[in-house]
C-alpha atoms as a PDB file:
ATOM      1  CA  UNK A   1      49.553  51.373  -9.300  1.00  0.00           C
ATOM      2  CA  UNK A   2      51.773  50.833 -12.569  1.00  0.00           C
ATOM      3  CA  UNK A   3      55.529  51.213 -12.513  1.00  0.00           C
ATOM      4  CA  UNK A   4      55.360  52.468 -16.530  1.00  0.00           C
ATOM      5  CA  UNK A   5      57.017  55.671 -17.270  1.00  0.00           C
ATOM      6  CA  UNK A   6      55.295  57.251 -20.428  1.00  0.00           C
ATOM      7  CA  UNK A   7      57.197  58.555 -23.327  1.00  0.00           C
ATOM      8  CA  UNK A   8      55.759  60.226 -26.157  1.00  0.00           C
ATOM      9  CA  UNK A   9      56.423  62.407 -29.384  1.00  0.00           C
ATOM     10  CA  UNK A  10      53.971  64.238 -31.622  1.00  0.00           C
ATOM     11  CA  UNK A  11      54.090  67.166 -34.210  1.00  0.00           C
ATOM     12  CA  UNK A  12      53.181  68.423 -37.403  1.00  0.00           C
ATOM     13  CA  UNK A  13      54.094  67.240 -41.525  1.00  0.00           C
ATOM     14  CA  UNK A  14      55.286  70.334 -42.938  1.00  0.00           C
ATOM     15  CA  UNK A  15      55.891  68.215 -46.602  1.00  0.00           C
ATOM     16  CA  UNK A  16      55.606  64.882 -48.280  1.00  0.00           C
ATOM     17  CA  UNK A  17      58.740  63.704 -46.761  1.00  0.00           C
ATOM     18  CA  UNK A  18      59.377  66.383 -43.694  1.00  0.00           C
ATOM     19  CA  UNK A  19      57.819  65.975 -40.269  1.00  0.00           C
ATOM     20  CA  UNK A  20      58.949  68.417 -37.366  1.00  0.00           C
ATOM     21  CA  UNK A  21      58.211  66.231 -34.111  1.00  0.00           C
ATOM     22  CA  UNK A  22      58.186  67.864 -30.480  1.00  0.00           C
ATOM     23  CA  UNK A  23      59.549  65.297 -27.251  1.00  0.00           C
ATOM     24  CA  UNK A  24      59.230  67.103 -24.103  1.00  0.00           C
ATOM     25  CA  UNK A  25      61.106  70.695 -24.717  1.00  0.00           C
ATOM     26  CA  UNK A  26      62.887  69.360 -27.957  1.00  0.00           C
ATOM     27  CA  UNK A  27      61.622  69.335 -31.569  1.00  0.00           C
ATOM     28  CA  UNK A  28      63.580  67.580 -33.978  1.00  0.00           C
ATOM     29  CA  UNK A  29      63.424  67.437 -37.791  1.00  0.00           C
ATOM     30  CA  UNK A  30      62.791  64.079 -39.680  1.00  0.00           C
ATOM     31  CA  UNK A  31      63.221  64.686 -43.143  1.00  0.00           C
ATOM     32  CA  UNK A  32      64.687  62.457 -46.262  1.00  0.00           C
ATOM     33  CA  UNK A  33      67.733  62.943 -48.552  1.00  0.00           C
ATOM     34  CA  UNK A  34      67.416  64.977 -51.790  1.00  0.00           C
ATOM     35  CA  UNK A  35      67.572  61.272 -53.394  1.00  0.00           C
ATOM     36  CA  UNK A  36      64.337  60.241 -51.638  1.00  0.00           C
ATOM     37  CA  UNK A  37      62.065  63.678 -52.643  1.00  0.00           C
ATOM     38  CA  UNK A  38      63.383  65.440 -49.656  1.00  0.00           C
ATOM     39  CA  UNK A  39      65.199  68.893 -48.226  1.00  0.00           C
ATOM     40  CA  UNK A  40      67.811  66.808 -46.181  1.00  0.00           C
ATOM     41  CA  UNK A  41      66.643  69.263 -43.217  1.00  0.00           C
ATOM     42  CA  UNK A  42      67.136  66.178 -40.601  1.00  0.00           C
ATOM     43  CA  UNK A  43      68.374  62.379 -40.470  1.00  0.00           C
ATOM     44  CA  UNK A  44      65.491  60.147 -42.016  1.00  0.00           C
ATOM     45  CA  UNK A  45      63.214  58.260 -39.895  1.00  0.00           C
ATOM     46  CA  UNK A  46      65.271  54.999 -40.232  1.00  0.00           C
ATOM     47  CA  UNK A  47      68.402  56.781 -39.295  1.00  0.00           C
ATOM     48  CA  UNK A  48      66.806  57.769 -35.992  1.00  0.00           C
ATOM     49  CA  UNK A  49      65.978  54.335 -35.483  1.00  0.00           C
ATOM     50  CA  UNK A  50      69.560  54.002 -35.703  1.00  0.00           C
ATOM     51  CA  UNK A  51      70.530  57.069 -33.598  1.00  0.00           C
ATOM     52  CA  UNK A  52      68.052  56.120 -30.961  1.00  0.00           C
ATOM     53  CA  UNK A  53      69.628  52.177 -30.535  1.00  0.00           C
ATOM     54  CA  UNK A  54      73.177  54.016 -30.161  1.00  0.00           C
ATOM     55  CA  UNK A  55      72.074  56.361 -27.595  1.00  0.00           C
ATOM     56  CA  UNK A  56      70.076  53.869 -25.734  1.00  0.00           C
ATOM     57  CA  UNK A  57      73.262  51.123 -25.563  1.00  0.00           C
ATOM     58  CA  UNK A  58      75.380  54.105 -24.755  1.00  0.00           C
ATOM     59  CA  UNK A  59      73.055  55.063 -21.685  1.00  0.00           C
ATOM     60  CA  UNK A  60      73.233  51.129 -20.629  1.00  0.00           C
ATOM     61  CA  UNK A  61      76.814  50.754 -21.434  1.00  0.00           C
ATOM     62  CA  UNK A  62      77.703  53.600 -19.029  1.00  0.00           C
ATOM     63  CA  UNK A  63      74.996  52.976 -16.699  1.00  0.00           C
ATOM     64  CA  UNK A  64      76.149  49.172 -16.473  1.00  0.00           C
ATOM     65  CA  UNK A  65      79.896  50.101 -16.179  1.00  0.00           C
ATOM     66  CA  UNK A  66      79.733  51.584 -13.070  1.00  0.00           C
ATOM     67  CA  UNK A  67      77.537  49.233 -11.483  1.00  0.00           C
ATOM     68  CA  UNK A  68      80.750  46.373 -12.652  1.00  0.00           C
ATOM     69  CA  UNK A  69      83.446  49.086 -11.739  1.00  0.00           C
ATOM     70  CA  UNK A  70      84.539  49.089 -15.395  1.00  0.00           C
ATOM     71  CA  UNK A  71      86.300  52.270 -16.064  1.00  0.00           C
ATOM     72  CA  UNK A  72      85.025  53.324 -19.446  1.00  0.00           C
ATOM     73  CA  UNK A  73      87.596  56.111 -20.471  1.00  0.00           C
ATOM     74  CA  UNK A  74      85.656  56.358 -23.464  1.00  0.00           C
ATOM     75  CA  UNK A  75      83.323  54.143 -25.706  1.00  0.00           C
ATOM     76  CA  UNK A  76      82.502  54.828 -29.672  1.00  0.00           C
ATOM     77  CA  UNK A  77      79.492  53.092 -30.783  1.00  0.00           C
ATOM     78  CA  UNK A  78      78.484  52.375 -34.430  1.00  0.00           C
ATOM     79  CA  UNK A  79      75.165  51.060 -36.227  1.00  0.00           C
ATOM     80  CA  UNK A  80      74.970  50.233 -39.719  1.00  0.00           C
ATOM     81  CA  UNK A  81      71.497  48.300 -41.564  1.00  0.00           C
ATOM     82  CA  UNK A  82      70.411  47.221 -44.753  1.00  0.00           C
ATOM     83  CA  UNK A  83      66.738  47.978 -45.843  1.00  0.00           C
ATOM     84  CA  UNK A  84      65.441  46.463 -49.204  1.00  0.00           C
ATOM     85  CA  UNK A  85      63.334  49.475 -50.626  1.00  0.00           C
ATOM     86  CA  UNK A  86      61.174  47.691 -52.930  1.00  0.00           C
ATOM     87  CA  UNK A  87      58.367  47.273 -50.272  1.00  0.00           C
ATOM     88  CA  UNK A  88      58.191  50.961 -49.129  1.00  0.00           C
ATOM     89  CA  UNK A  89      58.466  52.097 -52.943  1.00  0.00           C
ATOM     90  CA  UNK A  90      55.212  49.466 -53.553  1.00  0.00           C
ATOM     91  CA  UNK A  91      57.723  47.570 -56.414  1.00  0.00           C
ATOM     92  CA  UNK A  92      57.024  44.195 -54.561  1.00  0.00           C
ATOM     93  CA  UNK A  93      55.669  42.686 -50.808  1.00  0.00           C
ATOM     94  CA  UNK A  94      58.391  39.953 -50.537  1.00  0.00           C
ATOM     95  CA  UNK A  95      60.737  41.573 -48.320  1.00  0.00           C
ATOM     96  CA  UNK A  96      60.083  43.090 -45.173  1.00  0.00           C
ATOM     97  CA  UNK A  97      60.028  46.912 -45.678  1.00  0.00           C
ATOM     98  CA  UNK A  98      62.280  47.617 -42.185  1.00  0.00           C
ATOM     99  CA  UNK A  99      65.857  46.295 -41.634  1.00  0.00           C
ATOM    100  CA  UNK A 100      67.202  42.772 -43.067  1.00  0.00           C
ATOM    101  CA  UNK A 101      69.563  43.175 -39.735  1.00  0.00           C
ATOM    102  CA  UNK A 102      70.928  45.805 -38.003  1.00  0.00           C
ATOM    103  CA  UNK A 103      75.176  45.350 -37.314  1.00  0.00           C
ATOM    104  CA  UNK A 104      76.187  46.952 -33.846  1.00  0.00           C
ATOM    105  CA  UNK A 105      79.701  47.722 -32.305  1.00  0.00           C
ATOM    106  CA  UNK A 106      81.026  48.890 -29.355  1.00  0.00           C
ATOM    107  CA  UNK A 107      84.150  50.148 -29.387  1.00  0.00           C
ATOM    108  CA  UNK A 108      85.045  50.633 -25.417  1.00  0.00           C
ATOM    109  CA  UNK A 109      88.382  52.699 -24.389  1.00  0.00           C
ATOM    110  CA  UNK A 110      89.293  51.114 -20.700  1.00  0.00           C
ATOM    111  CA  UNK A 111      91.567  48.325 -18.812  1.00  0.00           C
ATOM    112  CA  UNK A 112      88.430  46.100 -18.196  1.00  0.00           C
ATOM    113  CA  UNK A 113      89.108  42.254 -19.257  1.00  0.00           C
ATOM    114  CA  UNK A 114      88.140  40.450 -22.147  1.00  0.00           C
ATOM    115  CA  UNK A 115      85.947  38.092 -19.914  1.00  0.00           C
ATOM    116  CA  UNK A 116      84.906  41.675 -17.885  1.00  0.00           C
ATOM    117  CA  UNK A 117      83.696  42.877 -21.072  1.00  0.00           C
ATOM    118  CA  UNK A 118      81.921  39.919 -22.074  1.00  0.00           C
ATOM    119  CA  UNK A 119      79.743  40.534 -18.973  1.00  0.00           C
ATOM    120  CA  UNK A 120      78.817  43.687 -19.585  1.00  0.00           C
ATOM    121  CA  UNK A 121      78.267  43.586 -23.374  1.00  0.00           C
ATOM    122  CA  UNK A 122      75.904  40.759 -22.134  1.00  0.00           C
ATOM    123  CA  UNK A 123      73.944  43.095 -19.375  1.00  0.00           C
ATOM    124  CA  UNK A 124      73.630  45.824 -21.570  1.00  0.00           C
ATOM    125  CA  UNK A 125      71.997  43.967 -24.596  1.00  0.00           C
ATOM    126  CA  UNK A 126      69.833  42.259 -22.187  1.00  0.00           C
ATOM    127  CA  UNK A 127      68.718  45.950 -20.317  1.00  0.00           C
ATOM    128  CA  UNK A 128      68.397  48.057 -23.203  1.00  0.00           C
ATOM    129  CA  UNK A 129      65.081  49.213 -24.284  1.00  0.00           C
ATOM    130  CA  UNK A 130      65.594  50.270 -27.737  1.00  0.00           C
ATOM    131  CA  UNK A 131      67.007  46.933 -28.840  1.00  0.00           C
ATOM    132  CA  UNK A 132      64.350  45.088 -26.920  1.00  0.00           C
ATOM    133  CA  UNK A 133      61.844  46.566 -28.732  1.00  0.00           C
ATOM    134  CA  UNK A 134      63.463  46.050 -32.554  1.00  0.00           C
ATOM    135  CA  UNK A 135      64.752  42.349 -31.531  1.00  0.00           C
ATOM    136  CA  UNK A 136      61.023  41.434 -30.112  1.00  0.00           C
ATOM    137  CA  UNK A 137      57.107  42.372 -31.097  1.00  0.00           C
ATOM    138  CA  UNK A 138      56.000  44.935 -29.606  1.00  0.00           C
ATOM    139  CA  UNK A 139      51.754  45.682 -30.176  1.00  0.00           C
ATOM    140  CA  UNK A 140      51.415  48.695 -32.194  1.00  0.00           C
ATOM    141  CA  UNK A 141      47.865  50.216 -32.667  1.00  0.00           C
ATOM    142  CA  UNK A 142      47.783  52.886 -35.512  1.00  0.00           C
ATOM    143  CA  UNK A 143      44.093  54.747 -35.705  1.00  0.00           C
ATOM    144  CA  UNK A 144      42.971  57.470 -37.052  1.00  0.00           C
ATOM    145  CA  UNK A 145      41.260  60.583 -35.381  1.00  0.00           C
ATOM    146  CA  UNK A 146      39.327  63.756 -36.618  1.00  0.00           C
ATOM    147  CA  UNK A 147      41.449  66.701 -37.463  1.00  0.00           C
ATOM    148  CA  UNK A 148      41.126  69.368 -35.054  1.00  0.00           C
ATOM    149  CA  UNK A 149      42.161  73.279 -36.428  1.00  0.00           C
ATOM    150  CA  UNK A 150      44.737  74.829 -34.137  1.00  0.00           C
END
């Protein structure tokens, strides 16, 4: 018997650059700026990346407070990343096409120490998901199946 919890996401393009994806009860829009060909309906795929690493942290940051009696009062979290385009625009393969390197911060309102805090930055990089899976491989299979008509 496996322990795994399954997440998944699927939906429909509805353009070149616009994608409506459904999670569970929730559909979301992934779209791209006017600059990129798009309708700016939604953040950009990228972006979510970004969203999803700050809302994973912020789950573990919480979740990992408690459990070290740090009283987080409140907590700010920002995540900024450079991509070199000329990959995904086909200009040239010697970059990567994702993120050089991704800058995180965590911006914690409480009394905890320095040497508290240190701690539980620690734990929470170490137990989030999201940042496990950008700062290690993780096996990807892409295929391709027959279209089905609704």
């Amino acid at each position: 018997m496996s322990n795994l919890i399954n997440f998944s996401t699927k939906g429909d393009s509805h353009s070149a650059t616009k994608f409506v994806s459904n999670s569970r009860t929730f559909n979301f829009i992934v779209d791209e700026p006017p600059a990129m060909g798009g309708t700016d309906h939604g953040a950009n795929p990228v972006e979510y990346i970004l969203a999803g690493l700050a809302g994973c942290l912020n789950v573990v940051a919480h979740m990992v407070a408690k459990e070290q009696n740090i009283n987080l009062k409140s907590l700010k979290i920002s995540v900024e990343g450079d991509i070199d385009p000329a990959r995904l625009l086909g200009f040239s393969n010697d970059e990567r096409a994702g993120f050089q390197s991704l800058r995180i911060n965590l911006i914690p309102e409480t009394d905890a120490t320095p040497e508290a805090l240190s701690k539980w930055l620690e734990t929470v990089e170490g137990r989030c998901p999201v940042r496990d899976n950008l700062a290690n491989i993780t096996p990807i299979e892409i295929g391709i199946k027959e279209y089905e008509a609704a």
